[in-house]
PDB file of N, CA and C in Angstrom:
ATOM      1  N   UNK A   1      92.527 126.811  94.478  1.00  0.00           N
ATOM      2  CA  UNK A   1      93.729 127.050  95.231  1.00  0.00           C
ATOM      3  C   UNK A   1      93.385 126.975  96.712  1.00  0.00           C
ATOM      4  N   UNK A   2      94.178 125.779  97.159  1.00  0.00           N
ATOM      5  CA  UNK A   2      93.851 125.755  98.670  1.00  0.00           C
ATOM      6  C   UNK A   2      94.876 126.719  99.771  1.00  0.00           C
ATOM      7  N   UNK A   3      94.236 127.308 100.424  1.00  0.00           N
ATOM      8  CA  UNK A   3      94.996 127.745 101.744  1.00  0.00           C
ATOM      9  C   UNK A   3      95.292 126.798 102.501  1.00  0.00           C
ATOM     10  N   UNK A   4      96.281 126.974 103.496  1.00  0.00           N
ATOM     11  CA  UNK A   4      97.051 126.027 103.948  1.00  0.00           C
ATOM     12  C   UNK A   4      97.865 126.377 105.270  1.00  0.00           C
ATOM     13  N   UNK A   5      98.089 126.476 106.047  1.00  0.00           N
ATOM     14  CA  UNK A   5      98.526 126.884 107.613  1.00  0.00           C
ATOM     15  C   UNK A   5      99.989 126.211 107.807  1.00  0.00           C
ATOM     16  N   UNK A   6     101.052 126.911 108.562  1.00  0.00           N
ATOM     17  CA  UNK A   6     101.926 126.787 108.968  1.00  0.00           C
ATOM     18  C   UNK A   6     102.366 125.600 109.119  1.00  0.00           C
ATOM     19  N   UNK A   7     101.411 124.712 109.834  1.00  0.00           N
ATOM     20  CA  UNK A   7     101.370 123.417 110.874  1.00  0.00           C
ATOM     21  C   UNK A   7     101.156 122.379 109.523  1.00  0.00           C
ATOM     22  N   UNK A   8     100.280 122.428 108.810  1.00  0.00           N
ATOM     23  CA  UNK A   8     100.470 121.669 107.420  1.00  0.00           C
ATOM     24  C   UNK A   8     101.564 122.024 106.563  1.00  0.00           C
ATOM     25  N   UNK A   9     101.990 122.680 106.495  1.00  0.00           N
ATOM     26  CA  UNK A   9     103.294 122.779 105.370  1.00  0.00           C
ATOM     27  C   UNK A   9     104.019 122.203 106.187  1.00  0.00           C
ATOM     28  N   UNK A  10     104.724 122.370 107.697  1.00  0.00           N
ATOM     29  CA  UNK A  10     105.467 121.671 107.922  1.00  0.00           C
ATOM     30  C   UNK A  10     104.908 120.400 107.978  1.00  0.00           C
ATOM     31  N   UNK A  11     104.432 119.580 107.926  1.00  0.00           N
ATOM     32  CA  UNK A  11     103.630 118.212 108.109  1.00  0.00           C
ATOM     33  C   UNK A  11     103.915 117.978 106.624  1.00  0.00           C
ATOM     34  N   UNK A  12     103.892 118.606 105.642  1.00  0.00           N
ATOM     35  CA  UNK A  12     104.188 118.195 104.001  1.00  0.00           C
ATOM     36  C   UNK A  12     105.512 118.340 104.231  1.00  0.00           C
ATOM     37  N   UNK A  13     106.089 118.953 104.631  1.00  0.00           N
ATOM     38  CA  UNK A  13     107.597 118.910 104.213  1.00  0.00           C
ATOM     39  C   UNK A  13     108.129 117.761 105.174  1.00  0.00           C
ATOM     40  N   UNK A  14     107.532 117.598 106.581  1.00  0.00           N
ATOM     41  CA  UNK A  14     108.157 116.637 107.185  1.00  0.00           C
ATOM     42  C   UNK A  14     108.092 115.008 106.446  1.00  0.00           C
ATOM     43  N   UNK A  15     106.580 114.856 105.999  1.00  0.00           N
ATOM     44  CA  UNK A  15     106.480 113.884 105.028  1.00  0.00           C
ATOM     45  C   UNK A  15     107.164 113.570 103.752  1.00  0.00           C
ATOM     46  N   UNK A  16     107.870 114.292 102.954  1.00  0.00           N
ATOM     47  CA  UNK A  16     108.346 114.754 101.649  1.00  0.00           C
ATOM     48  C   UNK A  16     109.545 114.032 102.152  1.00  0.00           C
ATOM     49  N   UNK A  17     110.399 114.945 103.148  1.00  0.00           N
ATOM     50  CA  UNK A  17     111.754 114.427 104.145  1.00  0.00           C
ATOM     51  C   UNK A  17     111.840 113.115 104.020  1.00  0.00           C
ATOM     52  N   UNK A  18     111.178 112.336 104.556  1.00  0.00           N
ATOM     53  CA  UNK A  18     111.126 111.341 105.628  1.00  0.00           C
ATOM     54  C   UNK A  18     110.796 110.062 104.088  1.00  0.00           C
ATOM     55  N   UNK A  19     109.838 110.681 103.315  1.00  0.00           N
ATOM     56  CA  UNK A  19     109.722 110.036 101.888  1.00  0.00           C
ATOM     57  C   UNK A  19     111.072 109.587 101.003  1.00  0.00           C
ATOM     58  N   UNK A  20     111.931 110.726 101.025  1.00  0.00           N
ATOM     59  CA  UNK A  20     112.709 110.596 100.173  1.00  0.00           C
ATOM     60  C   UNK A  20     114.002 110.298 100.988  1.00  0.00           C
ATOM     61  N   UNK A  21     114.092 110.076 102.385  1.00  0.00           N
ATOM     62  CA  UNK A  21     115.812 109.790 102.657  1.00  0.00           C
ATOM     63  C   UNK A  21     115.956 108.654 103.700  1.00  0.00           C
ATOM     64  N   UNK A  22     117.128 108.769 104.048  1.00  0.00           N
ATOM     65  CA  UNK A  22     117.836 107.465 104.104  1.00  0.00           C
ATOM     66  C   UNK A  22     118.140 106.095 103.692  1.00  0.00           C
ATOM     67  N   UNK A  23     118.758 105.329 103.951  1.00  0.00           N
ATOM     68  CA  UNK A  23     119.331 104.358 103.054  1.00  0.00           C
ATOM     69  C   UNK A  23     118.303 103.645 102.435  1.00  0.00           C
ATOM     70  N   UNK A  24     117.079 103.290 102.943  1.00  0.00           N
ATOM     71  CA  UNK A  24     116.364 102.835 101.860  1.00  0.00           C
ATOM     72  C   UNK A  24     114.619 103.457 101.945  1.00  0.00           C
ATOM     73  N   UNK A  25     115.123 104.623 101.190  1.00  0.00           N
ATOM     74  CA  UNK A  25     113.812 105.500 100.565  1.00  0.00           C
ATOM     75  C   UNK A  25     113.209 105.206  99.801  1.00  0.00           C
ATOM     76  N   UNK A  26     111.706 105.258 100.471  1.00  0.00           N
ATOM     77  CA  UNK A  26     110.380 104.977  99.937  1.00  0.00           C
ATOM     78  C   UNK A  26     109.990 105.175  98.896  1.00  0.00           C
ATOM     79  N   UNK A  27     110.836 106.029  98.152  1.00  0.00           N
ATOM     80  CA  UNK A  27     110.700 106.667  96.818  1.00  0.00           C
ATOM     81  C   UNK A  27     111.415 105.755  95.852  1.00  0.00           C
ATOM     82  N   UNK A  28     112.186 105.208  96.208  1.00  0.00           N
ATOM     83  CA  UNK A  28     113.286 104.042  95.276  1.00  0.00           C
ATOM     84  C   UNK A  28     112.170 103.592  94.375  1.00  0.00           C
ATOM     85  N   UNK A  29     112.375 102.895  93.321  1.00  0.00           N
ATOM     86  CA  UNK A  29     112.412 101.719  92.474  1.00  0.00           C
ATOM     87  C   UNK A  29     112.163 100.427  92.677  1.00  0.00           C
ATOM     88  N   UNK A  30     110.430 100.007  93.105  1.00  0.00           N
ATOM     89  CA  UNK A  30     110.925  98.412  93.897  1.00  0.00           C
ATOM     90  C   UNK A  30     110.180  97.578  92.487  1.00  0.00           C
ATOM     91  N   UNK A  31     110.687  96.399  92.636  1.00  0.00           N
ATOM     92  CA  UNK A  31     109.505  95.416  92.172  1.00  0.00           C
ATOM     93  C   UNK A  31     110.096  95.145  90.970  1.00  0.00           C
ATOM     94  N   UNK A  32     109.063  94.397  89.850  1.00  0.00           N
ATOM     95  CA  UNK A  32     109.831  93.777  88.453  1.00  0.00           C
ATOM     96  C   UNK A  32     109.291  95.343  87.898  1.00  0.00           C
ATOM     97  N   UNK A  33     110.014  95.643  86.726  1.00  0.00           N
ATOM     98  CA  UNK A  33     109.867  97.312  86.105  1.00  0.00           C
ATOM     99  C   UNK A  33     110.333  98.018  86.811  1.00  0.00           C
ATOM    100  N   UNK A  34     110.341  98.303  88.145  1.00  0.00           N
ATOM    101  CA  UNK A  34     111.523  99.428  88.983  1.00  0.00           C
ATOM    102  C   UNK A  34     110.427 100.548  89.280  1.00  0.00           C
ATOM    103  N   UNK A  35     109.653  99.980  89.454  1.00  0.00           N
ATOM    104  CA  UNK A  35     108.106 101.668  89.966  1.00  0.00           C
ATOM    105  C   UNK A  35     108.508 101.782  90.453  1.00  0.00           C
ATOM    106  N   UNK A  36     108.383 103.385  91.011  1.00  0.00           N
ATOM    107  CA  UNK A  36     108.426 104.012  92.567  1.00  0.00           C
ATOM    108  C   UNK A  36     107.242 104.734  92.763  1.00  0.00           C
ATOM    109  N   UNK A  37     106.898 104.356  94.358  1.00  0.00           N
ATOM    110  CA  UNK A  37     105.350 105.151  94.538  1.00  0.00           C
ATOM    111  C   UNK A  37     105.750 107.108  94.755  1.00  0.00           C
ATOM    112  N   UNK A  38     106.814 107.282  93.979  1.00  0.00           N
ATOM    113  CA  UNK A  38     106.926 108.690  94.170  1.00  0.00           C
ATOM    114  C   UNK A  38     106.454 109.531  92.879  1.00  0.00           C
ATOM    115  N   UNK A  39     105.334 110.507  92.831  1.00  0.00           N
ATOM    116  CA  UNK A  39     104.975 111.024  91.281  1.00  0.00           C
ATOM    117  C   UNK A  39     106.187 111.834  90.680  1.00  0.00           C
ATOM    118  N   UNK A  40     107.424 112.145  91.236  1.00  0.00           N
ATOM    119  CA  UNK A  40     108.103 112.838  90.750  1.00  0.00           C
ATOM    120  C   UNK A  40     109.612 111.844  90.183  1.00  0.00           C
ATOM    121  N   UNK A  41     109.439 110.715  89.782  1.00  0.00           N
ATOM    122  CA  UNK A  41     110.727 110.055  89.849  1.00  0.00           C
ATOM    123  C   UNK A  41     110.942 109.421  88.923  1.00  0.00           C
ATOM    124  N   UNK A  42     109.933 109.771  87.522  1.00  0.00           N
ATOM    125  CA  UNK A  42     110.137 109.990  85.963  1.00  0.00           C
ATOM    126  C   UNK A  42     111.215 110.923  85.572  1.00  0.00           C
ATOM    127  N   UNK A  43     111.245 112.345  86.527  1.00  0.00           N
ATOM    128  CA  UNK A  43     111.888 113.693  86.223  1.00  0.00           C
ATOM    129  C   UNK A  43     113.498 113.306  86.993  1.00  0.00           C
ATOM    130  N   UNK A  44     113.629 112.614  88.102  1.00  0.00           N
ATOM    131  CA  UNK A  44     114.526 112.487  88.873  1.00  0.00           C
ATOM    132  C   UNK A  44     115.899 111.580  88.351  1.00  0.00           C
ATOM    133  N   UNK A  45     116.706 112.468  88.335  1.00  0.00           N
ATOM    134  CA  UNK A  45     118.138 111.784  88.401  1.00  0.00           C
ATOM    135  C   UNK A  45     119.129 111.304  89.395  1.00  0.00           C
ATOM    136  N   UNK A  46     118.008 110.677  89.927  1.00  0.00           N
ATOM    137  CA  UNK A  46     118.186 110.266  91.460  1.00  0.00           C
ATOM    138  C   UNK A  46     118.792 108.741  90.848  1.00  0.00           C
ATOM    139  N   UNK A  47     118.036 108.242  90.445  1.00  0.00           N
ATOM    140  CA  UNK A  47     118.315 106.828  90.464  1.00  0.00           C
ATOM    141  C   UNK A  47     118.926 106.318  89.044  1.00  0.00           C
ATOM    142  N   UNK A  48     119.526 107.176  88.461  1.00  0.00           N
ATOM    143  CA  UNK A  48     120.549 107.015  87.643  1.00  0.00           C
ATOM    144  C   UNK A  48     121.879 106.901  87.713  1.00  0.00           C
ATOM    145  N   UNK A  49     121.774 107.796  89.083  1.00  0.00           N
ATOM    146  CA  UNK A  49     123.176 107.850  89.668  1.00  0.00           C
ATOM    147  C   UNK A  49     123.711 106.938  90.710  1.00  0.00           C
ATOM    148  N   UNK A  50     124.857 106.978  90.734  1.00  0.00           N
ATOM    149  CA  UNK A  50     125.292 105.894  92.564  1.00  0.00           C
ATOM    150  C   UNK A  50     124.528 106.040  93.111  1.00  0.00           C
ATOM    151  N   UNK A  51     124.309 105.136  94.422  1.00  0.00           N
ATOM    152  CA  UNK A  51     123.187 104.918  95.812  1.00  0.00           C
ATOM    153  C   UNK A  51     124.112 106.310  96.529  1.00  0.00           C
ATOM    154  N   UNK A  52     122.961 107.196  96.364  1.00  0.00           N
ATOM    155  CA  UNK A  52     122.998 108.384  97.434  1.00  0.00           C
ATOM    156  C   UNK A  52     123.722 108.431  99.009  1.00  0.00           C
ATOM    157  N   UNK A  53     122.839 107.152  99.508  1.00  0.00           N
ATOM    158  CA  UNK A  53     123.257 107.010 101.171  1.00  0.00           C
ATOM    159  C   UNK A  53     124.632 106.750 100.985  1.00  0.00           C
ATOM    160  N   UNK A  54     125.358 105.925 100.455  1.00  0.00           N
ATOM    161  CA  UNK A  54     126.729 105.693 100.190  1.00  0.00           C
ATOM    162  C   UNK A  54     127.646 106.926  99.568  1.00  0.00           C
ATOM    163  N   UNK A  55     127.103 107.447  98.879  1.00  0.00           N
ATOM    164  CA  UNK A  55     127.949 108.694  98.410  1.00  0.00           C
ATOM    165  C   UNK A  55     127.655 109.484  99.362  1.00  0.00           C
ATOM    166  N   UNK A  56     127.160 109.779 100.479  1.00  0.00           N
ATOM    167  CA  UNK A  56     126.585 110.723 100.909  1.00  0.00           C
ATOM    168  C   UNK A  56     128.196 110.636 102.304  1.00  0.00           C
ATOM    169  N   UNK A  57     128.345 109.249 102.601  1.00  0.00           N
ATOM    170  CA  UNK A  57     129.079 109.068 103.527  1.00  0.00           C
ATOM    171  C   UNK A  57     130.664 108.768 102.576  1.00  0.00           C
ATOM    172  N   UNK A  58     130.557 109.528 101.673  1.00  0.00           N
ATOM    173  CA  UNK A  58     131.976 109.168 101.443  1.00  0.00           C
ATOM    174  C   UNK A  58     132.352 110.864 100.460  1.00  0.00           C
ATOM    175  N   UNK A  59     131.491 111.503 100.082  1.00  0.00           N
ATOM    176  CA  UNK A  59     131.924 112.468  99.686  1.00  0.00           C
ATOM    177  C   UNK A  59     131.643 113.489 100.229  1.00  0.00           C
ATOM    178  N   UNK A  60     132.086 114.777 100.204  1.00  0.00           N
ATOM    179  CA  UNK A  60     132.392 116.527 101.090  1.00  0.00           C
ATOM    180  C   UNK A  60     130.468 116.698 100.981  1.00  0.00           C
ATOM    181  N   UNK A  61     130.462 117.807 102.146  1.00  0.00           N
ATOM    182  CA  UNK A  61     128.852 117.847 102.294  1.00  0.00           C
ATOM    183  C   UNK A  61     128.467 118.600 100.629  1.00  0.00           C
ATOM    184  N   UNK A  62     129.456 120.020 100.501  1.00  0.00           N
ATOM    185  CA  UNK A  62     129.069 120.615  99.475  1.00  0.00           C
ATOM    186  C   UNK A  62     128.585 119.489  97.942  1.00  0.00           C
ATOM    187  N   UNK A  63     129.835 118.439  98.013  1.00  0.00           N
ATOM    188  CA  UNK A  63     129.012 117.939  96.654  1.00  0.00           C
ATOM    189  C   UNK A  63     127.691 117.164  96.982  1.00  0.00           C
ATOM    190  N   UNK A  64     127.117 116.523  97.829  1.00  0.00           N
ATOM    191  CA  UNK A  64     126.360 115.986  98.352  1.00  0.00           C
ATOM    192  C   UNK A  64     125.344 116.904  97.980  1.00  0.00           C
ATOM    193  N   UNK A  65     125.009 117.784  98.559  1.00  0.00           N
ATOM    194  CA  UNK A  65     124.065 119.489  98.518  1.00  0.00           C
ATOM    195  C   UNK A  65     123.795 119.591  97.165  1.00  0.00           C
ATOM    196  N   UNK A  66     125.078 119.746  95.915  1.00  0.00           N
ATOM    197  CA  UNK A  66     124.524 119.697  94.771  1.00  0.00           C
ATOM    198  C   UNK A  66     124.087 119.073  94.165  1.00  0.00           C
ATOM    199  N   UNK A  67     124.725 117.653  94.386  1.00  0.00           N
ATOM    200  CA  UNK A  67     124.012 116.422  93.776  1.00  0.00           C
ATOM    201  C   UNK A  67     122.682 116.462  94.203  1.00  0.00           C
ATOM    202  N   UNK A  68     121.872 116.767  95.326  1.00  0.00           N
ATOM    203  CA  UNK A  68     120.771 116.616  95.368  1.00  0.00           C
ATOM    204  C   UNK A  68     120.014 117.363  95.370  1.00  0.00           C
ATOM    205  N   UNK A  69     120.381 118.982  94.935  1.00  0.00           N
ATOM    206  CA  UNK A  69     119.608 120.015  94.468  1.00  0.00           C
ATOM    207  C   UNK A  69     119.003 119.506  92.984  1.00  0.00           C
ATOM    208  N   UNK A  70     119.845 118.818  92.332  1.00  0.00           N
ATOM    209  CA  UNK A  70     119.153 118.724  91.333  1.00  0.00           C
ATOM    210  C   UNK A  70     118.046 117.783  91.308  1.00  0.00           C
ATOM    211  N   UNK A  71     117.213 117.358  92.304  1.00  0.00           N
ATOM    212  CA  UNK A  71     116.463 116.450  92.520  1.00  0.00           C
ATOM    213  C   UNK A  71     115.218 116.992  92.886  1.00  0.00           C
ATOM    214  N   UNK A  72     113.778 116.835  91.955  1.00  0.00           N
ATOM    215  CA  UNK A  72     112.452 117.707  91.712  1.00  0.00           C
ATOM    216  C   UNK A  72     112.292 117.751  93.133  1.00  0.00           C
ATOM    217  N   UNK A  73     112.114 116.791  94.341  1.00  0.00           N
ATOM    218  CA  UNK A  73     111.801 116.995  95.203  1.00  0.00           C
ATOM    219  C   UNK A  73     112.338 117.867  96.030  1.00  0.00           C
ATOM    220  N   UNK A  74     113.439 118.049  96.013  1.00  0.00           N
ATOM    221  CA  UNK A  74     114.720 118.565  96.763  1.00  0.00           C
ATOM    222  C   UNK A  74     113.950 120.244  96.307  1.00  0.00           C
ATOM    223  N   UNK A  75     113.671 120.718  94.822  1.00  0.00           N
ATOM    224  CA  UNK A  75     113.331 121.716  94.607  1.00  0.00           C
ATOM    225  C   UNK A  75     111.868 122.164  95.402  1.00  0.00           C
ATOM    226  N   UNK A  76     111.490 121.556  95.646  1.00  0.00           N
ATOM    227  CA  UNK A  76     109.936 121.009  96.187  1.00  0.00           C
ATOM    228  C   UNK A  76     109.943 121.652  97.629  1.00  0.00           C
ATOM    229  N   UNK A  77     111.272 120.909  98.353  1.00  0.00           N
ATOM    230  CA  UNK A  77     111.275 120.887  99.652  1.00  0.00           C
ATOM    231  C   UNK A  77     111.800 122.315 100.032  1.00  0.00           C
ATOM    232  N   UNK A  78     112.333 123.247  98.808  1.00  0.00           N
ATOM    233  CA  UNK A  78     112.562 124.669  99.053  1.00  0.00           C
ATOM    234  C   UNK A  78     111.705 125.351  98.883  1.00  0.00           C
ATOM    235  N   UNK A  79     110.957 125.449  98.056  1.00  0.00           N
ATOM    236  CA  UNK A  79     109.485 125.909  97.979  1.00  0.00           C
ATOM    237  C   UNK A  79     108.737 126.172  99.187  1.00  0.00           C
ATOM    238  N   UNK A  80     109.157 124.835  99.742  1.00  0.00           N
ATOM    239  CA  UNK A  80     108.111 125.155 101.559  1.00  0.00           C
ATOM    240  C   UNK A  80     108.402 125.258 102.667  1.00  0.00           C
ATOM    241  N   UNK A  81     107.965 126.689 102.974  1.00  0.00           N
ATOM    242  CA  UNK A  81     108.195 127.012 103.849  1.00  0.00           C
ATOM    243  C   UNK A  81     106.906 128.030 105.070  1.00  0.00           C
ATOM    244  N   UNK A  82     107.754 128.340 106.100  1.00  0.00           N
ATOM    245  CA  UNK A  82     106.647 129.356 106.958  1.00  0.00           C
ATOM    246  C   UNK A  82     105.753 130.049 106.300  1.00  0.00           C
ATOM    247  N   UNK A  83     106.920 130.675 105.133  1.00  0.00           N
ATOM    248  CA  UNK A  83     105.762 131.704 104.390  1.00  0.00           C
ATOM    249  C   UNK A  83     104.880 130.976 103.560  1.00  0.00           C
ATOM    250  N   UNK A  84     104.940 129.845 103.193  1.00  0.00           N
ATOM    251  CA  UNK A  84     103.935 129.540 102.165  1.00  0.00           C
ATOM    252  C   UNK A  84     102.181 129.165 102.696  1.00  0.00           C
ATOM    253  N   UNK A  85     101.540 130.060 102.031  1.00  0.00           N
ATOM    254  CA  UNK A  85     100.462 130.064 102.342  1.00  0.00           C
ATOM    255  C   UNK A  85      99.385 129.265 101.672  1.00  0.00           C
ATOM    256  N   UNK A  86      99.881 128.949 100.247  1.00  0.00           N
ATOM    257  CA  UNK A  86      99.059 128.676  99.180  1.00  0.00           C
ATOM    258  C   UNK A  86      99.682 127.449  98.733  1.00  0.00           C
ATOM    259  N   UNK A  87      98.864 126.778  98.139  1.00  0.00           N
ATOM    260  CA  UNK A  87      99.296 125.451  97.172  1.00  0.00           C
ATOM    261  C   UNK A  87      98.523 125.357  96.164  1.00  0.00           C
ATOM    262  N   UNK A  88      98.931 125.611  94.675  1.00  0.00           N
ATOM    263  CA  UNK A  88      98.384 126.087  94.101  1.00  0.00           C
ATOM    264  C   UNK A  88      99.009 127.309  93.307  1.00  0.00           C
ATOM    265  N   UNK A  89      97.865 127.932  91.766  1.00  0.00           N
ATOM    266  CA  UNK A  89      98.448 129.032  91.271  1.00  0.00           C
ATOM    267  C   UNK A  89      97.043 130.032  91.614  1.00  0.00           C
TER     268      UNK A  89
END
């Protein structure tokens, strides 16, 4: 179990962010088979659904918020925070 400092969690979460949004996130589906270099996007019902960036600009913030709570990363990105000290059990 690694310890871990303020300044790195935000640096993981800023990375995580920046991984997973806007209109064309790094995390998508590219290529013949549809990989994504994201380890969490077997679990994700991200890309089952409509293109996000487009729903995002056409529907209320609240459904937006839920639609993408349900998304491993999204759970991920609550997890970290100031207080987190540890990564790891």
């Amino acid at each position: 179990m690694g310890r871990v400092s303020e300044d790195e969690v935000l640096l993981l979460w800023r990375a995580l962010s920046a991984f997973r949004s806007g209109p064309s996130p790094e995390c998508a589906p590219r290529g013949r088979g549809g990989r994504s270099a994201c380890p969490l996007a077997r679990a994700c019902p991200r890309w089952a659904e409509p293109d996000d960036y487009r729903s995002s600009l056409e529907e209320d913030p609240a459904s937006t918020e839920r639609r993408r709570a349900r998304w491993p990363c999204s759970r991920l990105l609550d997890l970290l925070g100031p207080e987190t000290t540890r990564i790891g059990r």
